[in-house]
N, C-alpha and C. Protein backbone atom coordinates (compact mmCIF):
# COMPACT_ATOMS: atom_id res chain seq x y z
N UNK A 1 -5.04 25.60 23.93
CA UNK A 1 -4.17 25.79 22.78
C UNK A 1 -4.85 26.77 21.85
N UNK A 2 -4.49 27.88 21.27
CA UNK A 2 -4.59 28.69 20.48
C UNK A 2 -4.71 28.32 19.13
N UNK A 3 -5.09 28.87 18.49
CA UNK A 3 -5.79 28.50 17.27
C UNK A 3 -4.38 28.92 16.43
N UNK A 4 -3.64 29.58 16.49
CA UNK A 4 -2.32 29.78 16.02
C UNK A 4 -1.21 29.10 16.20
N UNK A 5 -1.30 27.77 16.95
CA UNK A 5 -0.55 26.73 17.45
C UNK A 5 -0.92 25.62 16.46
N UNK A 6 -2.11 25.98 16.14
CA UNK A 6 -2.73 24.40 15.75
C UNK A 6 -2.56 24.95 13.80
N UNK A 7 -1.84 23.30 13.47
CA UNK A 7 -1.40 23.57 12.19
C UNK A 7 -2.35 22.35 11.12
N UNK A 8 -1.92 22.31 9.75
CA UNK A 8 -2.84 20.98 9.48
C UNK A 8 -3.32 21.62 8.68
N UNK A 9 -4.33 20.48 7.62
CA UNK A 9 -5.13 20.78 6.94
C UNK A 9 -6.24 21.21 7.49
N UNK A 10 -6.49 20.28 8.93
CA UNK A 10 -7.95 20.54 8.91
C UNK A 10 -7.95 22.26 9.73
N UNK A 11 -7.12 23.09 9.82
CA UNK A 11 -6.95 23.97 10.77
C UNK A 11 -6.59 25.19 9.83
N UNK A 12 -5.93 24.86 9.00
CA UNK A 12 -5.20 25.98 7.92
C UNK A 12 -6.33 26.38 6.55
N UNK A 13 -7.15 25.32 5.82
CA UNK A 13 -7.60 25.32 4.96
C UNK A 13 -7.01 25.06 3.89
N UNK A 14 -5.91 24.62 4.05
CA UNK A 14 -4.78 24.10 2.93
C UNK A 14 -5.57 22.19 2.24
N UNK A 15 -5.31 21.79 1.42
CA UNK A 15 -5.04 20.65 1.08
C UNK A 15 -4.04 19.37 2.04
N UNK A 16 -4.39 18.56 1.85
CA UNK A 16 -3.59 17.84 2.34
C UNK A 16 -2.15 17.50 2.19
N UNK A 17 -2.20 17.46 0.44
CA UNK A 17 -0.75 17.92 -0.40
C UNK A 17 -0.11 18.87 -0.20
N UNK A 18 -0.96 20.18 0.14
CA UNK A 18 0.22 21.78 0.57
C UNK A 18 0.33 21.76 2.04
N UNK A 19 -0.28 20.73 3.28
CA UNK A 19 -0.22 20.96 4.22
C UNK A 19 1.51 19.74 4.65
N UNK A 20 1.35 18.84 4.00
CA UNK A 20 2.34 17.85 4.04
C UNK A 20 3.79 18.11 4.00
N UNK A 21 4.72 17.86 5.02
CA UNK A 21 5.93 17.86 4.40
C UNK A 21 6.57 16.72 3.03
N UNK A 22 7.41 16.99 2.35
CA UNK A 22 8.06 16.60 1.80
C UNK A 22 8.17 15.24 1.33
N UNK A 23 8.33 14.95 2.62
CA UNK A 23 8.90 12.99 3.03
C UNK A 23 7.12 12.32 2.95
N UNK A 24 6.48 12.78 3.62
CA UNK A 24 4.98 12.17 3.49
C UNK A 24 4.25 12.39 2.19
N UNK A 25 4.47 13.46 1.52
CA UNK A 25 4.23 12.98 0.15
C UNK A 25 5.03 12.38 -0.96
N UNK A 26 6.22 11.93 -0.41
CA UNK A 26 6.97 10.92 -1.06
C UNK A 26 6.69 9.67 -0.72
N UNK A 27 6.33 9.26 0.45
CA UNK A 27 5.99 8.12 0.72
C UNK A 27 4.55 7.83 0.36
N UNK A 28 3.41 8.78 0.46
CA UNK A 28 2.61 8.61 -0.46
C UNK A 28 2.63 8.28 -1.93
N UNK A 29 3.24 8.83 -2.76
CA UNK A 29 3.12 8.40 -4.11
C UNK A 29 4.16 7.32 -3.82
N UNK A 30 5.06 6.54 -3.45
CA UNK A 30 5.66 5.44 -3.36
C UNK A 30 4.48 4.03 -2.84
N UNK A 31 3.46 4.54 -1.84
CA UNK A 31 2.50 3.56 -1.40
C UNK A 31 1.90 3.13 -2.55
N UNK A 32 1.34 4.63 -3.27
CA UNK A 32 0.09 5.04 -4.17
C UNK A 32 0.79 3.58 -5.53
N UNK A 33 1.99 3.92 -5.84
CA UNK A 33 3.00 3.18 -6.78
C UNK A 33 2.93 2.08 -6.74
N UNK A 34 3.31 1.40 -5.80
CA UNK A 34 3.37 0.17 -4.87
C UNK A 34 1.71 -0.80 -4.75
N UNK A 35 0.63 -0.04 -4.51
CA UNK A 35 -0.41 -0.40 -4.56
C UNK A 35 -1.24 -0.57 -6.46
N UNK A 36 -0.94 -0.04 -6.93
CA UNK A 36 -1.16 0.09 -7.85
C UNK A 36 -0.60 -0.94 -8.93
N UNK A 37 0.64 -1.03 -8.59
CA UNK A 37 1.00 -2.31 -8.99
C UNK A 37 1.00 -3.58 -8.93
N UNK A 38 0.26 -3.46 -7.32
CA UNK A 38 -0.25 -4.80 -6.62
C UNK A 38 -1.75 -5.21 -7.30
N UNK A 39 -2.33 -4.24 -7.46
CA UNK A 39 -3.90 -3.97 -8.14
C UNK A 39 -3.11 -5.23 -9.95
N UNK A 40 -2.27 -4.05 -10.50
CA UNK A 40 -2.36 -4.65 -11.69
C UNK A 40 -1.57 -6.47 -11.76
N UNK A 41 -0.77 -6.81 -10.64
CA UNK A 41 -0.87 -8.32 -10.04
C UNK A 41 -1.36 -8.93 -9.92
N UNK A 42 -2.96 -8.64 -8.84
CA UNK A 42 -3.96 -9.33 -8.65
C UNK A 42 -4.82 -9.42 -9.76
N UNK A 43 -4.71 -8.79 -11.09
CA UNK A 43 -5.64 -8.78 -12.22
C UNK A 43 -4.42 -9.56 -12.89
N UNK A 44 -3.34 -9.89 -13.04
CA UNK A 44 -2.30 -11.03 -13.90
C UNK A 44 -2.90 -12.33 -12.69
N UNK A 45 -3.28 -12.37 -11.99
CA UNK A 45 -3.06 -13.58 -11.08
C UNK A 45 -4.88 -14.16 -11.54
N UNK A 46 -5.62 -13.36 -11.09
CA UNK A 46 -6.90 -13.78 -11.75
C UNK A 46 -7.00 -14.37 -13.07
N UNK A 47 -6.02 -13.25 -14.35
CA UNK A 47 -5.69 -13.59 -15.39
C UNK A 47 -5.47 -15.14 -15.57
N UNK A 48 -4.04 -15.51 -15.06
CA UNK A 48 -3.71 -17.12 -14.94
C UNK A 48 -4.81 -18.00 -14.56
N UNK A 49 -5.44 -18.01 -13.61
CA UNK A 49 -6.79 -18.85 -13.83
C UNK A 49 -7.47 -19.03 -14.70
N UNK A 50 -7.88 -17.85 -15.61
CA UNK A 50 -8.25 -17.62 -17.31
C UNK A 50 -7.79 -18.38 -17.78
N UNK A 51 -6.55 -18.05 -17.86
CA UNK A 51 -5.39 -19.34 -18.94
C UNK A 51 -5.27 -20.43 -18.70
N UNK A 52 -5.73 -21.38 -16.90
CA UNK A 52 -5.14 -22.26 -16.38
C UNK A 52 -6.57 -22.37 -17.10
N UNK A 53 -7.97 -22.40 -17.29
CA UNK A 53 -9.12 -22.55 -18.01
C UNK A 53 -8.98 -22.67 -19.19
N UNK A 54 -8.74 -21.66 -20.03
CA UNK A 54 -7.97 -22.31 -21.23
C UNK A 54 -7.37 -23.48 -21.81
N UNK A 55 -6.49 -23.56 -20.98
CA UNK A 55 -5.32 -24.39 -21.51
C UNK A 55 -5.32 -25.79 -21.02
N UNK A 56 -5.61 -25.63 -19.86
CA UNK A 56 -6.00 -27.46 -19.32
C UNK A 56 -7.77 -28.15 -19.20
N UNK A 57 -8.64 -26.54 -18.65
CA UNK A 57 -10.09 -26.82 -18.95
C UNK A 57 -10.56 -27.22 -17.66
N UNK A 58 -11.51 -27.42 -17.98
CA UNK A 58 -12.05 -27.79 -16.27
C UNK A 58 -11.99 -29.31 -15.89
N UNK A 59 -11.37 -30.18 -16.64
CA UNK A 59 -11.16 -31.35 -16.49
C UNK A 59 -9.90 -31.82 -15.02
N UNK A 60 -10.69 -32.93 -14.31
CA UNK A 60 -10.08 -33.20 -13.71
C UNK A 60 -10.76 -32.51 -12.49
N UNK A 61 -10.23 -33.46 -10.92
CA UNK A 61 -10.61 -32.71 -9.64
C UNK A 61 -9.86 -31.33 -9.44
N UNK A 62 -9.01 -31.44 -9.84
CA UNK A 62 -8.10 -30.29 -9.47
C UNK A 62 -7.98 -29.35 -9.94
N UNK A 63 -8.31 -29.27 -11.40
CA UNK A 63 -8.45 -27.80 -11.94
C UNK A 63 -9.45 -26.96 -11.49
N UNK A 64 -10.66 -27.28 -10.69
CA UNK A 64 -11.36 -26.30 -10.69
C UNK A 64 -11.10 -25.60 -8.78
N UNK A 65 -10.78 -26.62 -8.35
CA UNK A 65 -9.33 -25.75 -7.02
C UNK A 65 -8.86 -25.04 -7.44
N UNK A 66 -7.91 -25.18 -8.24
CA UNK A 66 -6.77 -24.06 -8.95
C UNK A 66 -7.34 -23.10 -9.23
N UNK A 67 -8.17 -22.79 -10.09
CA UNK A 67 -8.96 -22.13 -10.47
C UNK A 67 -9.62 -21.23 -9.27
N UNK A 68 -10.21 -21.76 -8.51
CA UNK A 68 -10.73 -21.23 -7.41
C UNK A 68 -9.74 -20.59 -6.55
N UNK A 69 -8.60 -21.40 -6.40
CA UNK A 69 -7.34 -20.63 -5.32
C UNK A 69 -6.83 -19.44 -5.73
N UNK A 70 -6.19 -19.22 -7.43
CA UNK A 70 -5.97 -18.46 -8.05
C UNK A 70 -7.02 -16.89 -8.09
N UNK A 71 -7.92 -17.06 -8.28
CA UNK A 71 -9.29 -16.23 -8.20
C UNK A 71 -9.33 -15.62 -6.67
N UNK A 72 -9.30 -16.51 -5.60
CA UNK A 72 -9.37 -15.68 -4.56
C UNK A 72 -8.29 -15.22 -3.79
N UNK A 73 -7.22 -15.92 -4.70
CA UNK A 73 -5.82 -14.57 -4.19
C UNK A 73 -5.20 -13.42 -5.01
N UNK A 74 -6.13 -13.43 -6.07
CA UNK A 74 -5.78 -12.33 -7.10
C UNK A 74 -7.06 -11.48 -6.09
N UNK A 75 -8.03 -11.54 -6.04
CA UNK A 75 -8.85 -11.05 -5.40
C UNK A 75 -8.71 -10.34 -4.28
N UNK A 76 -8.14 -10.81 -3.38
CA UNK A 76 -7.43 -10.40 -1.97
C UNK A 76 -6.37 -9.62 -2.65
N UNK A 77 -5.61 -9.95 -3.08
CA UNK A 77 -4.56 -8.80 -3.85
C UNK A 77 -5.00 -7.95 -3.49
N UNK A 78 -5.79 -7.74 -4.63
CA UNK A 78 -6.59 -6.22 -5.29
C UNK A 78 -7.04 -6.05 -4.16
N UNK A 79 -8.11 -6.56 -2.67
CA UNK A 79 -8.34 -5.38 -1.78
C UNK A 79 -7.49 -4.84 -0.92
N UNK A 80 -6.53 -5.82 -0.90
CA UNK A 80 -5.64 -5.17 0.26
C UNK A 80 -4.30 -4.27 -0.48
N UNK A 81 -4.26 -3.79 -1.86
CA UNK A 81 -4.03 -3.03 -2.59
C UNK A 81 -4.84 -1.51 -2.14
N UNK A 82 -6.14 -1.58 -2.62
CA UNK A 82 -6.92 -1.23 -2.40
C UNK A 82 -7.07 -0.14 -0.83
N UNK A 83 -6.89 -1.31 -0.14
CA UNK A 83 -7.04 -0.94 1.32
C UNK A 83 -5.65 0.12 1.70
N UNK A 84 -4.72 -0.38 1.36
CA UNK A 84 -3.25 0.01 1.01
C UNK A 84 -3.44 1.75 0.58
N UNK A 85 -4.22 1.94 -0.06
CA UNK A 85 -4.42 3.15 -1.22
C UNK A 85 -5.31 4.23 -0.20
N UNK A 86 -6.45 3.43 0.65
CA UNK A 86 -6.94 3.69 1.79
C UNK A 86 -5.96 4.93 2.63
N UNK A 87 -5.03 3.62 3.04
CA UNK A 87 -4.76 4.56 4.20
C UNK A 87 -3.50 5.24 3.66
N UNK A 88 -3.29 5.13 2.75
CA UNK A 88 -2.24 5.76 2.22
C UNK A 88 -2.54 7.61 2.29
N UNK A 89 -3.87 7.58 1.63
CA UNK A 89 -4.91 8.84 1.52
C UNK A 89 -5.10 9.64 3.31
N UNK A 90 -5.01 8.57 4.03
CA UNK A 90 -4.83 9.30 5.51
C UNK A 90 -3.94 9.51 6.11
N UNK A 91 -3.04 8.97 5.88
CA UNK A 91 -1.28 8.65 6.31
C UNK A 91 -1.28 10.27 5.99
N UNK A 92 -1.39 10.64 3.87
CA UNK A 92 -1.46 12.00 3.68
C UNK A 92 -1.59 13.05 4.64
N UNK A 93 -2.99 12.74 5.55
CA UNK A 93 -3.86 13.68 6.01
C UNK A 93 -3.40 13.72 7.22
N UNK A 94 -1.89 12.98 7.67
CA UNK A 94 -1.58 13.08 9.13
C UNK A 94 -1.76 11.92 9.90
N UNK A 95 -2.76 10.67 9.73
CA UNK A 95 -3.32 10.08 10.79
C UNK A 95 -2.29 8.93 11.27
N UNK A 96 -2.54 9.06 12.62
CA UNK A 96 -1.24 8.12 12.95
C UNK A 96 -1.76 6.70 12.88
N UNK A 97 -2.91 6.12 12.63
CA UNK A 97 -3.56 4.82 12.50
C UNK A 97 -3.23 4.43 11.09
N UNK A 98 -3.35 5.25 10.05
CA UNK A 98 -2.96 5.34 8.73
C UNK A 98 -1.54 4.45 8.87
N UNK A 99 -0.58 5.18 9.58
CA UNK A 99 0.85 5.20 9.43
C UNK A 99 1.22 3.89 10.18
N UNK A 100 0.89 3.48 11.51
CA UNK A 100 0.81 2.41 11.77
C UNK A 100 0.27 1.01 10.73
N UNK A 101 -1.24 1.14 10.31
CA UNK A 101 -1.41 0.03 9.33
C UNK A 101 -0.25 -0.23 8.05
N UNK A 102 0.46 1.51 7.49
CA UNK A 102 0.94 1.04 6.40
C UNK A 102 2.60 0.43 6.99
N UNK A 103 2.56 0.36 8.08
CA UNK A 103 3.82 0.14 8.57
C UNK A 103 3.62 -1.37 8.83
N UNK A 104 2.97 -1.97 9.50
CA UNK A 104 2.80 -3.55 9.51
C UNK A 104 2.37 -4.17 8.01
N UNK A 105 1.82 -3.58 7.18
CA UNK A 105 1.62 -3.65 6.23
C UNK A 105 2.86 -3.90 4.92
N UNK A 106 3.96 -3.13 4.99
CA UNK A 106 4.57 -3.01 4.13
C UNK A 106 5.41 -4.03 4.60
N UNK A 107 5.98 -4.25 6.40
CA UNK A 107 7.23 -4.85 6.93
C UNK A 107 6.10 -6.55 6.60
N UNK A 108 5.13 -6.96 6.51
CA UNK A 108 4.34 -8.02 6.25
C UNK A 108 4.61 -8.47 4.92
N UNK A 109 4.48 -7.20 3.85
CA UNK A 109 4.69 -6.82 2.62
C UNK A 109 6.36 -7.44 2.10
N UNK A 110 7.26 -7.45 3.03
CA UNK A 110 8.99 -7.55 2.47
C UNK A 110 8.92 -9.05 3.13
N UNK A 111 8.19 -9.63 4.26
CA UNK A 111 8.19 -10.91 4.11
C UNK A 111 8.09 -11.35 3.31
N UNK A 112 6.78 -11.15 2.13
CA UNK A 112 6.34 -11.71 1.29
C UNK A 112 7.45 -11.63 0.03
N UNK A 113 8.08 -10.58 -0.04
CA UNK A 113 8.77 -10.33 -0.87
C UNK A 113 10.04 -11.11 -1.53
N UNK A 114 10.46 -12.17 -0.52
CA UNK A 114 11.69 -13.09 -0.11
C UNK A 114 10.46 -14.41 -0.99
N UNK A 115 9.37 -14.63 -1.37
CA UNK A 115 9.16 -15.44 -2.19
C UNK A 115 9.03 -14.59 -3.78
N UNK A 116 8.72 -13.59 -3.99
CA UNK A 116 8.48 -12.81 -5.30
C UNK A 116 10.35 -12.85 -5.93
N UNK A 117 10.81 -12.46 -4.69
CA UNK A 117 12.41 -12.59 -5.66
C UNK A 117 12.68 -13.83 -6.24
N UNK A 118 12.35 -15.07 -5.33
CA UNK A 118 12.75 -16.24 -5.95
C UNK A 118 12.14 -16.60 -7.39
N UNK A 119 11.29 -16.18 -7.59
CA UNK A 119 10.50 -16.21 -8.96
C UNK A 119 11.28 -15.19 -10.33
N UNK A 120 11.37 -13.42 -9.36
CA UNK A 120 11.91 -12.71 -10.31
C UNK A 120 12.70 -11.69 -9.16
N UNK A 121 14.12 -11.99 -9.39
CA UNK A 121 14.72 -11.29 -8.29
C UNK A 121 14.99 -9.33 -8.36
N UNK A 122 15.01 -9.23 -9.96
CA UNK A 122 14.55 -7.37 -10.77
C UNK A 122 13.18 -7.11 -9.85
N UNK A 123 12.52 -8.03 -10.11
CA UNK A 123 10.87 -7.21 -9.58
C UNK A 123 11.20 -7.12 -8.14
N UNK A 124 11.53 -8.47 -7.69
CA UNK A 124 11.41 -8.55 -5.71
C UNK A 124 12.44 -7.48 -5.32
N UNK A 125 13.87 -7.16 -6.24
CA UNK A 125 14.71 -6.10 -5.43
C UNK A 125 14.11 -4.76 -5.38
N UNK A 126 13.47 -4.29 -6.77
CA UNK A 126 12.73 -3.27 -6.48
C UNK A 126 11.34 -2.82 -5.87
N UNK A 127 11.11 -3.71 -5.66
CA UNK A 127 9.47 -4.28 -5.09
C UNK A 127 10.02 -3.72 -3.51
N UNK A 128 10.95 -4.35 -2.84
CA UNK A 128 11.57 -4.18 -1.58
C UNK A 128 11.90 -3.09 -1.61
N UNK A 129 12.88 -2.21 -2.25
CA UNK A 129 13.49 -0.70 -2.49
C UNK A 129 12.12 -0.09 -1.89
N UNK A 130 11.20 0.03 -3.28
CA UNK A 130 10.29 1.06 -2.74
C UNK A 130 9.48 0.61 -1.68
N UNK A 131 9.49 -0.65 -0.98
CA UNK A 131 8.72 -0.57 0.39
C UNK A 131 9.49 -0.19 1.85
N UNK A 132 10.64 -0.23 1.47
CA UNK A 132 11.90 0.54 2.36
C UNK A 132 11.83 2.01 2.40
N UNK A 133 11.89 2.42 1.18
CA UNK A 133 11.71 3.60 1.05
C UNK A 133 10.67 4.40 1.85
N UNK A 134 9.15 3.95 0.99
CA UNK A 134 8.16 4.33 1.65
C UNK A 134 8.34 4.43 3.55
N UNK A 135 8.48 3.05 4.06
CA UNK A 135 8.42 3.09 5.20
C UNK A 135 9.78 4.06 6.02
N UNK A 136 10.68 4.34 5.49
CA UNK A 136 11.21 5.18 5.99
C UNK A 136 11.56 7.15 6.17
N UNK A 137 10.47 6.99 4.63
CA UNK A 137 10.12 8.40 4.79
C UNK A 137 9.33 8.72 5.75
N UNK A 138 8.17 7.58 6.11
CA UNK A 138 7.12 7.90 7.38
C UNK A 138 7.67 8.18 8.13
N UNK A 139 8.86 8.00 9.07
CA UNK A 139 9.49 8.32 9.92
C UNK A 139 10.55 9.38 10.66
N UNK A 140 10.80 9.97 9.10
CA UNK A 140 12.14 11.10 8.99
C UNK A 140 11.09 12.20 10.21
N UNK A 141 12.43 12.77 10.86
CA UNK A 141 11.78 14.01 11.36
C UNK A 141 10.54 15.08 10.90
N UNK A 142 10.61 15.48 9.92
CA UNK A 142 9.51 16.36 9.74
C UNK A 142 8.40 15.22 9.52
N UNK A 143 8.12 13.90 8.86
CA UNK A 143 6.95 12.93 9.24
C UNK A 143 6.52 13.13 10.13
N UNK A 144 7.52 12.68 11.42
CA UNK A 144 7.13 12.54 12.76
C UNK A 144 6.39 13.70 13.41
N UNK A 145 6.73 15.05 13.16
CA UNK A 145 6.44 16.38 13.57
C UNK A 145 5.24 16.91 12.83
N UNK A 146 4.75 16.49 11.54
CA UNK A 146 3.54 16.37 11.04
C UNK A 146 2.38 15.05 11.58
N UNK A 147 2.55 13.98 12.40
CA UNK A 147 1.88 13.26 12.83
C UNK A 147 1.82 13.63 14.30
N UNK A 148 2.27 14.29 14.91
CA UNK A 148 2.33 14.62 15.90
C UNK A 148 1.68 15.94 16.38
N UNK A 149 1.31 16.63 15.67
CA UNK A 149 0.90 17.82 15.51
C UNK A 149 -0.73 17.80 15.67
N UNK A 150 -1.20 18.55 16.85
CA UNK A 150 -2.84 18.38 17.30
C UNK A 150 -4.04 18.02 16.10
N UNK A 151 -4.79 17.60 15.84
CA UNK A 151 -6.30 17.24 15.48
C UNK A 151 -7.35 18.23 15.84
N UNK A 152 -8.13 18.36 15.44
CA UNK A 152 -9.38 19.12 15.98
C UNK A 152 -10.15 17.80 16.46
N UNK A 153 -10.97 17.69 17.38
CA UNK A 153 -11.61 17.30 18.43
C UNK A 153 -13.19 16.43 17.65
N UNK A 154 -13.69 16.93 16.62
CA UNK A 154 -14.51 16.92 15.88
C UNK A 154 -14.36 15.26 15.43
């Protein structure tokens, strides 16, 4: 293959942003969105343990469970936010491992989502929107034809 065949950032010297079609940097800043908001979740969810400390104290067997459960799922939040933001940054760059994780990821993500509505059905409908979204820009034709498109060997 000719060096004039082979397109990409890592081949052109472009950015990842000027090498990208359209749809993949829409679904990027929709991940980027999406994660980011999960980040500022897992810091309200840690938060509530604060308050569940506050307000009831460490009295009792059970508050300091709560406390503890709360803490390590605000925690997990935030990395798999985090992680989210990860491959979001490679998804950018083309990688089809990227695009796969954020794809089990997000369809894992709208499971979860069917309990967030029952709480607040504004947040869970749009919470879902943009993980629809995202995951279906990955896929539009020019996605596909930018993930598909050779690697250097390196």
């Amino acid at each position: 293959m000719s060096s004039s065949e082979l397109s990409g950032p890592e081949f052109s010297g472009e950015t990842a942003l000027e090498a990208a079609p359209w749809e993949v940097k829409l679904s990027f800043g929709l991940w980027l969105a999406e994660a980011i908001l999960s980040i500022v979740a897992g810091i309200l969810v840690i938060g509530g343990a604060v308050l569940v400390t506050a307000v009831v104290g460490l009295e009792g067997s059970a508050a300091p469970i709560t406390i503890a459960m709360l803490v390590i799922v605000g925690v997990l939040i935030i990395l798999v936010a985090v992680f989210r933001i990860i491959a979001a940054v490679f998804m950018l760059r083309g990688r089809v491992w990227a695009r796969n994780t954020l794809t089990i990821l997000g369809v894992l993500g709208l499971i979860g989502i069917a309990a967030e509505y029952q709480t607040s059905p504004a947040v869970g409908i749009a919470h879902a929107l943009v993980t629809i979204v995202a995951l279906i820009t990955m896929f539009l034709p020019n996605s596909n034809a930018y993930f598909r498109r050779p690697f250097p060997a390196k």
